[in-house]
N, C-alpha and C. Protein backbone atom coordinates (compact mmCIF):
# COMPACT_ATOMS: atom_id res chain seq x y z
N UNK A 1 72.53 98.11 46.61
CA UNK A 1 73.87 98.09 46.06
C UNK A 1 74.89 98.64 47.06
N UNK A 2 75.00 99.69 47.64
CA UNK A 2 75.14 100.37 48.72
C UNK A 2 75.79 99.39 49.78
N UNK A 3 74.30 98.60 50.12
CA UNK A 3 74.59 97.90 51.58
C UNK A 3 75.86 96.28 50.92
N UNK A 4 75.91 96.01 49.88
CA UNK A 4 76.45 94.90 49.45
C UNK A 4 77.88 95.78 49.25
N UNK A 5 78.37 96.81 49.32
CA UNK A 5 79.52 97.39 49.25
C UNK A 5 80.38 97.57 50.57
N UNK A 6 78.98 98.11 51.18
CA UNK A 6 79.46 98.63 52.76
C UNK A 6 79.95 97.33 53.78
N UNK A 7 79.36 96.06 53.08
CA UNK A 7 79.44 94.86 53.80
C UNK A 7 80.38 93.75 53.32
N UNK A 8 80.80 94.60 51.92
CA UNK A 8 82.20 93.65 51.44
C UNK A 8 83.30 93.97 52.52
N UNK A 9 84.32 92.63 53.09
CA UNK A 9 85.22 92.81 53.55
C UNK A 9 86.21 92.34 52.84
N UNK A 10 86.36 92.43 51.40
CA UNK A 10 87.44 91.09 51.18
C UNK A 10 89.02 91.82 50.87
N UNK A 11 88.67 92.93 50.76
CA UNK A 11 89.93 94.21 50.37
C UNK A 11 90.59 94.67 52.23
N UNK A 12 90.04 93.77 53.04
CA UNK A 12 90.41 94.27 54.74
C UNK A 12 91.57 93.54 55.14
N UNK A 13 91.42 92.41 54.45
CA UNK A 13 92.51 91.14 54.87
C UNK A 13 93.87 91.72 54.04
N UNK A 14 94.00 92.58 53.23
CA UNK A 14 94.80 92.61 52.09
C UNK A 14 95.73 93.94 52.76
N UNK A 15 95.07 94.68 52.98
CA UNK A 15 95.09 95.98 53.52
C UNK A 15 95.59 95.61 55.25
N UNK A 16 95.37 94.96 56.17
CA UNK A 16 95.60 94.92 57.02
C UNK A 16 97.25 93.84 57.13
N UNK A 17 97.20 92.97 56.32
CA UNK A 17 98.57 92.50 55.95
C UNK A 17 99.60 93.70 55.23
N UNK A 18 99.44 94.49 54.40
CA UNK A 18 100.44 95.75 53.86
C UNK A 18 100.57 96.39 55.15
N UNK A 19 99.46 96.68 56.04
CA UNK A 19 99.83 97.79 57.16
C UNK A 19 100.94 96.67 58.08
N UNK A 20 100.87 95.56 58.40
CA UNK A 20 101.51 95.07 59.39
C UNK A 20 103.10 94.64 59.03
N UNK A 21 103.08 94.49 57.58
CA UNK A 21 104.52 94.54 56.46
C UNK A 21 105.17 95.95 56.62
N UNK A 22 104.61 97.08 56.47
CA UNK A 22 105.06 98.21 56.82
C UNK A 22 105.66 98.33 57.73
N UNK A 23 104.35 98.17 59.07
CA UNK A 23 105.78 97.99 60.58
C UNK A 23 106.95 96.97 60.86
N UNK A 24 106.63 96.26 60.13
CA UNK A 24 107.59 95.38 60.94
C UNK A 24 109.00 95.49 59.80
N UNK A 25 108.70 96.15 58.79
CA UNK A 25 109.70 96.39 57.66
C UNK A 25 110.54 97.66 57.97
N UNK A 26 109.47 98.37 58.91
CA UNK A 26 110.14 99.65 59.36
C UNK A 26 111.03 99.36 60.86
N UNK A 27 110.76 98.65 61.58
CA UNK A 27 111.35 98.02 62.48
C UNK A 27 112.78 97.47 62.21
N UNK A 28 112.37 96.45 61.18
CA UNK A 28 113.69 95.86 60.30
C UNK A 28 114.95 96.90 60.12
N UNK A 29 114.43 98.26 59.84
CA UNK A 29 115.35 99.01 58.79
C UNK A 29 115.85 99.96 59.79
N UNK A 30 115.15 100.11 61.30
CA UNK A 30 115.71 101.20 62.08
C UNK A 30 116.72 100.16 63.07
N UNK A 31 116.36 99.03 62.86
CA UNK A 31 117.24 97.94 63.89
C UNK A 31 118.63 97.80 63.06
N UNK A 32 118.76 97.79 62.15
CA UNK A 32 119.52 97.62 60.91
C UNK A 32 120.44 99.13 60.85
N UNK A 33 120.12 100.12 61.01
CA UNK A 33 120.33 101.29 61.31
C UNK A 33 121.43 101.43 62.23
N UNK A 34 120.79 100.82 63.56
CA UNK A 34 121.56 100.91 64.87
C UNK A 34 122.25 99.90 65.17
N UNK A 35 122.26 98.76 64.40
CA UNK A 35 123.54 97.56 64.43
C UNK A 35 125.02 98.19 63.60
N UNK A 36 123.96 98.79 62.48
CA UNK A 36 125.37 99.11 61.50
C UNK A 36 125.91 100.12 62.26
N UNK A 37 126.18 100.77 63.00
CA UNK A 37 126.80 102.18 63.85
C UNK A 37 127.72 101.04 64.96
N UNK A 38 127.09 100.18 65.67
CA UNK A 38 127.91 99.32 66.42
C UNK A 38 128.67 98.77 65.61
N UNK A 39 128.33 97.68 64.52
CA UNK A 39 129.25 97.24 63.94
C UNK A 39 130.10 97.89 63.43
N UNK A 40 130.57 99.21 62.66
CA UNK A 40 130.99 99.24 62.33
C UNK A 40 132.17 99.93 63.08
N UNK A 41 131.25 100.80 64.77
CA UNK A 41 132.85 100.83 65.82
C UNK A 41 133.45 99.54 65.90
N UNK A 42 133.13 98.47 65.84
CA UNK A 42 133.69 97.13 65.96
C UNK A 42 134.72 97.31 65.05
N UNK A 43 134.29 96.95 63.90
CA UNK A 43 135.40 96.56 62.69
C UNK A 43 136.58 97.79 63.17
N UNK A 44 136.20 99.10 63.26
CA UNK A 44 137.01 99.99 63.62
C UNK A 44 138.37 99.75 64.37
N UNK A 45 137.82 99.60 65.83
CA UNK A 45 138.34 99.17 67.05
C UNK A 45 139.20 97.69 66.34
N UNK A 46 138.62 96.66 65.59
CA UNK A 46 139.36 95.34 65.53
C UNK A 46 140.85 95.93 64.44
N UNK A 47 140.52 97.04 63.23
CA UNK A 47 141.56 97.89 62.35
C UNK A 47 142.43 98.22 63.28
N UNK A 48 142.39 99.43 64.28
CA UNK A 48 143.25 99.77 64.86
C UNK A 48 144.07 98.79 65.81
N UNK A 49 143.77 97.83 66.25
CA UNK A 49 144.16 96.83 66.81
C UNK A 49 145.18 95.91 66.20
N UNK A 50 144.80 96.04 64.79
CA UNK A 50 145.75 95.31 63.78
C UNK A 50 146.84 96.12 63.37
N UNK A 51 146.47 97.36 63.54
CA UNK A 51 147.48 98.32 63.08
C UNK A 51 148.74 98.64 64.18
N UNK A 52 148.15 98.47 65.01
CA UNK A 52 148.57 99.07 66.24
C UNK A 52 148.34 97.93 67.78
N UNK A 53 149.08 96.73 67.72
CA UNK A 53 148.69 95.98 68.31
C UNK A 53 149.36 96.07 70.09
N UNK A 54 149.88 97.14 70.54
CA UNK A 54 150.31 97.23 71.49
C UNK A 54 149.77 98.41 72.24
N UNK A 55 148.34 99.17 71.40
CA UNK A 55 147.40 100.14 71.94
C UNK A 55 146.64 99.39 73.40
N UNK A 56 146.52 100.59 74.02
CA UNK A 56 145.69 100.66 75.31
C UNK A 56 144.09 99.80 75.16
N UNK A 57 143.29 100.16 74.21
CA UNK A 57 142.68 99.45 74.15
C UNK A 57 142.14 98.18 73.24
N UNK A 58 143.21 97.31 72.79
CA UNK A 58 143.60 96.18 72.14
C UNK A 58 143.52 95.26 73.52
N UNK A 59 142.99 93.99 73.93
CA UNK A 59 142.43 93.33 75.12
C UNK A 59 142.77 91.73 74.47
């Protein structure tokens, strides 16, 4: 009984797809992280530009 347990793999395929969803979900969310900080100096920089369209750095 033992050896028919130790030799099931069918719970590996299942388990090894959640682990590889994890990284790449965690990847997703720290990339996502560090766009939103750029984007949102963007939008910033494009506000003041509208506000203030004869600033130094308006291009």
């Amino acid at each position: 009984m033992f050896k028919a347990l130790w030799n099931d793999e069918s719970g590996a395929s299942a388990a090894e797809y959640a682990l590889i969803l994890a990284i790449v979900g965690t990847g997703i969310a720290l990339a996502a992280i560090a766009l939103g900080g750029a984007i949102s100096n963007s939008m910033n920089d494009a506000k003041n530009c509208i506000a203030a369209p004869g600033a130094v750095t308006c291009a």
